[in-house]
Every structure is written in C-alpha cells, then in structure tokens.
Protein backbone atom coordinates (compact mmCIF):
# COMPACT_ATOMS: atom_id res chain seq x y z
CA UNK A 1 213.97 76.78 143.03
CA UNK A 2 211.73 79.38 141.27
CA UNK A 3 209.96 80.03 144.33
CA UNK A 4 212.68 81.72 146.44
CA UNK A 5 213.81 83.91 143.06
CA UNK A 6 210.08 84.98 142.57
CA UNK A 7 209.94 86.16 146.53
CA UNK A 8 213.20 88.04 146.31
CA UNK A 9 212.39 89.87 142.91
CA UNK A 10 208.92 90.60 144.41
CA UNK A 11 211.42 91.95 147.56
CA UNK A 12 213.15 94.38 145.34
CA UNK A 13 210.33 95.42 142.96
CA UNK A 14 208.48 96.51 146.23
CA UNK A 15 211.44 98.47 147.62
CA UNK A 16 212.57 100.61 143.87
CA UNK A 17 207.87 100.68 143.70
CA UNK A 18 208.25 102.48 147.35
CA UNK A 19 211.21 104.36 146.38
CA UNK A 20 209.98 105.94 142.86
CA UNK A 21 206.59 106.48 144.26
CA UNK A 22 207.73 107.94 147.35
CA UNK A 23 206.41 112.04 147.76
CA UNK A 24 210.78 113.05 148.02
CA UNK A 25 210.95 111.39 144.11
CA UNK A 26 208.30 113.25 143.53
CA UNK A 27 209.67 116.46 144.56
CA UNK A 28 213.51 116.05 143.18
CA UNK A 29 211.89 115.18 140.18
CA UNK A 30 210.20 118.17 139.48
CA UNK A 31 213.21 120.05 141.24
CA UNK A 32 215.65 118.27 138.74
CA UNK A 33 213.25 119.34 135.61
CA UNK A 34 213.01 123.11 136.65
CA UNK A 35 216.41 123.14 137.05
CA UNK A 36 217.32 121.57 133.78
CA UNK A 37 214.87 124.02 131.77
CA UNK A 38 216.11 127.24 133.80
CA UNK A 39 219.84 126.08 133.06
CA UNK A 40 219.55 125.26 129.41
CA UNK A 41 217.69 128.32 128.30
CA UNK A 42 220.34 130.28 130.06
CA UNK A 43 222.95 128.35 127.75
CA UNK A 44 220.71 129.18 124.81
CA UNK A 45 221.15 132.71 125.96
CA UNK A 46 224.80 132.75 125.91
CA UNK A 47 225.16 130.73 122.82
CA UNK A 48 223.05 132.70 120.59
CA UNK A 49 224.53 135.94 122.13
CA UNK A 50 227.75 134.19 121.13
CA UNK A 51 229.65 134.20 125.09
CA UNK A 52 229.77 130.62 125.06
CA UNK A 53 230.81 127.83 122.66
CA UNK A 54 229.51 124.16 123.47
CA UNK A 55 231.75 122.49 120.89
CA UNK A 56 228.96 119.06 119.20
CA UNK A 57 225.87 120.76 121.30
CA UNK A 58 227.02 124.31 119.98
CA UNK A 59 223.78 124.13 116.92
CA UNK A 60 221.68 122.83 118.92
CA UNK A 61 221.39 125.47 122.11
CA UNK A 62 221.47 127.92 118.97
CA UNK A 63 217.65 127.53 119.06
CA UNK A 64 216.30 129.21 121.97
CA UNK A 65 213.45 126.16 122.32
CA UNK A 66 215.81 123.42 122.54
CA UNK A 67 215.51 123.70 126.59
CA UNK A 68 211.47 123.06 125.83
CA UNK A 69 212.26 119.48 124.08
CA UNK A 70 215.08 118.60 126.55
CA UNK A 71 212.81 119.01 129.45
CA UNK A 72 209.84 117.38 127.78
CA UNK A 73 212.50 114.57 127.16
CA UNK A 74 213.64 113.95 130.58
CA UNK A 75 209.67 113.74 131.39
CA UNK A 76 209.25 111.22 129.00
CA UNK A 77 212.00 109.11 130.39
CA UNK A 78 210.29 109.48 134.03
CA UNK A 79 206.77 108.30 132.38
CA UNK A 80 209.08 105.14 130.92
CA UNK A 81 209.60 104.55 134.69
CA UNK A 82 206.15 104.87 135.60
CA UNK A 83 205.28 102.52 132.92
CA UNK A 84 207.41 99.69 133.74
CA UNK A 85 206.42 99.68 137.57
CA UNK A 86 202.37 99.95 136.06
CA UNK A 87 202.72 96.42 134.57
CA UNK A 88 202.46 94.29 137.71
CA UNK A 89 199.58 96.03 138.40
CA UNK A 90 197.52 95.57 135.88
CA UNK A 91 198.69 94.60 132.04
CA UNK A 92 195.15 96.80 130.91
CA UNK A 93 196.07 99.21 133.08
CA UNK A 94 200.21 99.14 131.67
CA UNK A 95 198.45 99.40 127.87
CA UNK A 96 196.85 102.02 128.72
CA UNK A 97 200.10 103.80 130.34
CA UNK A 98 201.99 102.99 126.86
CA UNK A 99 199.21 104.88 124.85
CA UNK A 100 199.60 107.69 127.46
CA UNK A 101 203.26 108.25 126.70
CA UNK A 102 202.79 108.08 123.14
CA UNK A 103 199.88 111.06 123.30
CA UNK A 104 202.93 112.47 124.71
CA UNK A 105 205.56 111.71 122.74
CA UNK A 106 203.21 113.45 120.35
CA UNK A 107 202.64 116.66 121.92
CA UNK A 108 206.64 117.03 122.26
CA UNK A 109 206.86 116.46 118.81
CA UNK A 110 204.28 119.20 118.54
CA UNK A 111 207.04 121.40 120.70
CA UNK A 112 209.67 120.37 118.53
CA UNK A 113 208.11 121.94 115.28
CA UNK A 114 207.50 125.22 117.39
CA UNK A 115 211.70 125.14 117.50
CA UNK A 116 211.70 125.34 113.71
CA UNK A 117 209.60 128.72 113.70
CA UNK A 118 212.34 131.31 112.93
CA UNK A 119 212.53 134.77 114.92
CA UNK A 120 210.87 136.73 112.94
CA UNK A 121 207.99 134.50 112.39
CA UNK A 122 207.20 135.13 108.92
CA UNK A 123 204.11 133.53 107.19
CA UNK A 124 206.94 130.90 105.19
CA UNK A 125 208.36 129.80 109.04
CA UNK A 126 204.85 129.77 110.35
CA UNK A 127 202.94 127.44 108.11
CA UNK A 128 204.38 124.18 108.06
CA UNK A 129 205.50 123.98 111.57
CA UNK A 130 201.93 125.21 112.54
CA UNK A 131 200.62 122.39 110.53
CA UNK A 132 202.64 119.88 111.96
CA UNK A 133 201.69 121.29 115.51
CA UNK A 134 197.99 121.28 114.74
CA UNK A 135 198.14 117.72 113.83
CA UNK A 136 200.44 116.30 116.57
CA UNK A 137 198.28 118.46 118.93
CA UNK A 138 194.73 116.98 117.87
CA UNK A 139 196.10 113.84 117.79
CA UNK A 140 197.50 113.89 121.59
CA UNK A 141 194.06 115.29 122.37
CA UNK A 142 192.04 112.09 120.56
CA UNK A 143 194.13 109.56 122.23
CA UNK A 144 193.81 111.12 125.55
CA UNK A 145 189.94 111.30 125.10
CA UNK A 146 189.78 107.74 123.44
CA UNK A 147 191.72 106.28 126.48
CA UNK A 148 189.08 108.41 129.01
CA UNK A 149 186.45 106.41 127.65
CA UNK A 150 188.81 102.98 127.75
CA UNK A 151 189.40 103.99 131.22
CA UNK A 152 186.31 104.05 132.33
CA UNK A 153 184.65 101.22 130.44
CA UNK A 154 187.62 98.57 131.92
CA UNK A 155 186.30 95.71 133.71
CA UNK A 156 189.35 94.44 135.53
CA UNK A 157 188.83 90.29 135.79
CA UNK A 158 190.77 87.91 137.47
CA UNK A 159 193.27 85.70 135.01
CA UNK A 160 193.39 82.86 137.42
CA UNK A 161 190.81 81.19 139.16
CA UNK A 162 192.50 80.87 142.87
CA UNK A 163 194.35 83.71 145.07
CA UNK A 164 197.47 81.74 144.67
CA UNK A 165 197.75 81.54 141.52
CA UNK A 166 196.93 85.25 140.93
CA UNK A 167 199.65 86.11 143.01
CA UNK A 168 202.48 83.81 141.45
CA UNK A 169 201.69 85.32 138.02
CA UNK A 170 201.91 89.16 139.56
CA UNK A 171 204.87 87.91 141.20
CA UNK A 172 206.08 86.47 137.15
CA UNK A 173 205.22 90.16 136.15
CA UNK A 174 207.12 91.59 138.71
CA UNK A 175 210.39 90.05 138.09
CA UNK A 176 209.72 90.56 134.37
CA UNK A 177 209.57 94.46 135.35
CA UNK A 178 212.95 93.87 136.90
CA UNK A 179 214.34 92.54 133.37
CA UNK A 180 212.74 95.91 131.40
CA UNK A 181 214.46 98.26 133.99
CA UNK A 182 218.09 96.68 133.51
CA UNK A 183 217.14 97.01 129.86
CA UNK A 184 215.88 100.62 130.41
CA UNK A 185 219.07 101.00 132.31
CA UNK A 186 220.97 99.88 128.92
CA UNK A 187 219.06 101.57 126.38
CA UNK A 188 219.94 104.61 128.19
CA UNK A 189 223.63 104.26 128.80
CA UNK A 190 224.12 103.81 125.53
CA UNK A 191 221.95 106.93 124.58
CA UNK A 192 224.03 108.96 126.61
CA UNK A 193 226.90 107.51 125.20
CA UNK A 194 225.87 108.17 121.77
CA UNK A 195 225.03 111.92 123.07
CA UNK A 196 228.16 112.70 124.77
CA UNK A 197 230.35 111.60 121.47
CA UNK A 198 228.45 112.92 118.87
CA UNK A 199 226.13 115.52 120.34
CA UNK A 200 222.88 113.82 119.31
CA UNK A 201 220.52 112.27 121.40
CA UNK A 202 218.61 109.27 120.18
CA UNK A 203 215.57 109.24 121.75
CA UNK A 204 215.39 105.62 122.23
CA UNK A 205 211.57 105.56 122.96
CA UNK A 206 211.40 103.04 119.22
CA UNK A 207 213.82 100.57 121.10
CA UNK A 208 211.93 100.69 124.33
CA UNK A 209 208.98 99.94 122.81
CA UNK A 210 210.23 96.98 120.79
CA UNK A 211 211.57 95.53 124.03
CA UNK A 212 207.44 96.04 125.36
CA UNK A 213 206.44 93.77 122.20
CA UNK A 214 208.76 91.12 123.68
CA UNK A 215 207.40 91.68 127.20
CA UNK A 216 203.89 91.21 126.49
CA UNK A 217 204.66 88.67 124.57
CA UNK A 218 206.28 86.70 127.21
CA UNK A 219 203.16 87.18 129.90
CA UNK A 220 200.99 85.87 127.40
CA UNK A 221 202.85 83.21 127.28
CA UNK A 222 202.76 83.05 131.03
CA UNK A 223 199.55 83.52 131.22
CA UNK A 224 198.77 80.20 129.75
CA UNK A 225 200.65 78.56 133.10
CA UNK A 226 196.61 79.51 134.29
CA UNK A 227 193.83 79.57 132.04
CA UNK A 228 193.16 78.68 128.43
CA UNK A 229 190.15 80.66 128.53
CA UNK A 230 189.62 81.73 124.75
CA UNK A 231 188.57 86.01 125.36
CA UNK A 232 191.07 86.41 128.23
CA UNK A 233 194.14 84.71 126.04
CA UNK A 234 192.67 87.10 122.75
CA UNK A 235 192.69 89.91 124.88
CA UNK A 236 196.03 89.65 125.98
CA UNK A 237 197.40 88.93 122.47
CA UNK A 238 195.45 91.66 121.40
CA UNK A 239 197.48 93.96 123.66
CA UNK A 240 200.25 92.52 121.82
CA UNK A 241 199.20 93.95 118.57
CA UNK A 242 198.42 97.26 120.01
CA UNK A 243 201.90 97.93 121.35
CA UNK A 244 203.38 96.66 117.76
CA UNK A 245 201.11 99.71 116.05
CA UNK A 246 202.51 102.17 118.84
CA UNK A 247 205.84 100.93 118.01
CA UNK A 248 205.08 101.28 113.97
CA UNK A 249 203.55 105.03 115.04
CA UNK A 250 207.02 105.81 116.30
CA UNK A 251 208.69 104.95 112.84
CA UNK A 252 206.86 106.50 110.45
CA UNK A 253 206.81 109.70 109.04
CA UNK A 254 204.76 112.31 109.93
CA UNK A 255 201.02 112.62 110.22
CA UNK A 256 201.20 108.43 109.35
CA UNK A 257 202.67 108.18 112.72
CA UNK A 258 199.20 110.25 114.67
CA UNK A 259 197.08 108.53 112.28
CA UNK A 260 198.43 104.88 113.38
CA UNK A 261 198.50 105.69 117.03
CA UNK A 262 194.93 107.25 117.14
CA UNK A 263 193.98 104.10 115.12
CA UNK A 264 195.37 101.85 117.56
CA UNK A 265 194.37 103.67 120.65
CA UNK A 266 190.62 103.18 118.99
CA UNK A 267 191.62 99.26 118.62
CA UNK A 268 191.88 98.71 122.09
CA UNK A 269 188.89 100.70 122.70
CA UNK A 270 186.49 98.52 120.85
CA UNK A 271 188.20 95.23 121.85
CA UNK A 272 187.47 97.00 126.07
CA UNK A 273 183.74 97.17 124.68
CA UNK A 274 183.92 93.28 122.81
CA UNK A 275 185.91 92.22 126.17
CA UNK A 276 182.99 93.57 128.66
CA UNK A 277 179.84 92.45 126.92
CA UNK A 278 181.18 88.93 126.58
CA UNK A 279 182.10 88.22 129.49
CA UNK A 280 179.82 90.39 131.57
CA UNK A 281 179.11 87.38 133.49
CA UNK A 282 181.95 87.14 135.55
CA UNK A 283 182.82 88.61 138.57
CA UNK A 284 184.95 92.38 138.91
CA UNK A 285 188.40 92.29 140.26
CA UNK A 286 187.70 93.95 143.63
C-alpha cells in the first residue's frame, strides 16, 4: 500500500522540481519581480502626488520605498519554494537553505527601516533607522559568512546502510515536501486574504517556519525506520533545535532577533565541526 503512494508522490515532486527549476521559471520570475517594483513605485508616484487613491493600501504606497519591501517580499516567498524542494535533497543542505532566508529576511528588514527615513533626512529620521540598518545588515553578513564556512566543512553521509533504503527515505522526504507546499499553498491564501480585507500583509514567514519544526521533526522520526546510530540521530535532532531558534529570531524584537539567529547559525556550525571529526571514519556521500 505505501509503496505505490511513495512512487506517485516521488512522480509529482519530480515534475513541480522540473517545473520550478526549469530556465522559463527562472525568467518569469525575475520578469514578474521587475514588473511588480516598476508598477508599485509608479503607484507611489501617483499617491504621494495625490492622482490616485488606493482606499486600505492608500498609507502604505504613501512611502515611496514600500515597492523596495514588496519586491523583497515576493523574493522571499520564491526562496520558501526553493526551500521546500531543497529538503529531499539533503536535510543539511535544507538547514542550511532556512538560515539563508533568514540572513534575508534580515536584510529586508534592513530595507524596511530605510522606509522610515523621512524626505528630508534630518539627523532625528536618520539615526535610529540607520542603527537598525547597521545591525540587520552585519547580521545578514555574519550568517552568510558563518554558513560559507558550514558549507564547506559538510561531510554529506549516508543515513542508511543499503541503496534501497536510502531511496525509500528520500522518497518519505519527498512526499513530506508535498505536505509543506499544500501548507505553503494555505498559509498564503489566507495571507492574501487577510491583505485584500484589511490592507495588511502578514508576512507569514513565523508560521512557515513553525510548520518546518514539525517537518523535521517528523523525518527524525523517520529516520529511525533506518539507523539508531547515536551522532547521525543527534544531528538530526539538532537540526531540530536550530530551526526552533530561527523561528524564536522571527518573534522577537529587534536586535534579540539578529543576535538569536547569528547564535544559531554558529550552533550548527560547531555541531558540522563535532559531526565531521567523529565520524571521520565513514565513507562521503558520493
């Protein structure tokens, strides 16, 4: 019974992988954010010049940067896609991808404060939001350099000891990927709902994320089916933990929230160095 629903998911997972990947997604998505950022500062235009009313989004294309965070948005939402098809390959490798949205998450926050600058940038506009951009800047920057190092130090080891095996639990990761894009699908539904009746968008990235905790959770879990093997099982769980202090990062207020993530992004880089000298032994994925 499981084995004919574990070849069809692994049917569709390939097909939306080939689609998203695919050099035309490529292009319409950089089309569709050029577009977006040309359109909305041209709204901004209009709004501030006072020719156009937008009724609940009226304040918000006031601010001649808004078109900055909604395009920085939308690419957020495509690295959430990229993210979710990264954790067959690889649950390291998916980690790794999380921490890479957050660094930025973080440097659109850091656009965000420029938006609070006023016109005539006058030293009492200038020096909190440059603060704020300073720190959310740096911090982007240390989790993209901690993860280089991650990067390169990975050792990418087998979970299960026969080809089988290691291709039924890809195949379990797969159809889990599956269940995280119908609840992308919902998460965002409901944020355009929410934006569309009130004029706010969420931002749902803190949901998303709590959804991940579940997710790793669950091929931990899985991964028992295949090995009890103490530093592989600890290493997983450990992943665990690192996508609960992205999630906290996401919660708290400011400067906490760089401070947690460059904290955790330094967690998993010293349990990469822990994971390779003990078992150094064993053979690399090829």
């Amino acid at each position: 019974m499981l084995k004919p629903i574990l070849t069809y998911t692994n049917s569709l997972y390939e097909k939306l992988k080939l689609l998203w990947e695919s050099k035309g997604s490529l292009r319409l998505t950089s089309t569709i954010l050029v577009f977006v950022f040309i359109v909305c500062s041209l709204l901004s235009l209009l709004v501030i010049k006072n020719y156009m009313y937008l009724g609940v989004f009226n304040n918000a294309f006031k601010n001649p940067f808004f078109s900055i965070e909604i395009v920085f948005t939308i690419l957020l939402i495509t690295e959430l896609f990229g993210l979710i098809f990264m954790l067959p390959k690889s649950v390291a490798k998916s980690v790794g991808k999380q921490f890479e949205l957050l660094s930025l998450i973080f440097l659109r926050d850091g656009f965000k404060e420029f938006s609070h600058i006023t016109s005539d940038f006058s030293l009492q506009s200038l020096k909190e939001p440059l603060i704020n951009m300073a720190f959310y800047g740096f911090g982007a920057i240390a989790i993209f350099s901690i993860l280089g190092f991650t990067y390169r130090l990975q050792k990418h080891i087998k979970l299960t000891e026969t080809e089988d095996s290691q291709e039924q639990f890809i195949r379990f990761k797969k159809l889990l990927a599956l269940f995280l894009l119908i609840a992308f699908a919902v998460v965002g539904f409901l944020d355009i709902k929410a934006l569309i009746t009130t004029g706010t968008y969420l931002h749902s990235f803190k949901t998303f994320y709590t959804v991940l905790i579940f997710s790793d959770i669950i091929i931990v879990l899985i991964a028992l089916r295949y090995t009890l093997n103490y530093y592989k099982i600890f290493r997983y769980s450990a992943f665990v933990l690192a996508t609960i202090l992205i999630r906290i990062s996401l919660s708290v207020q400011p400067f906490y929230d760089v401070i947690i993530g460059v904290v955790a992004a330094l967690f998993i880089l010293v349990l990469t160095l822990a994971y390779n000298y003990f078992l150094k032994e064993l053979p690399q994925k090829k």
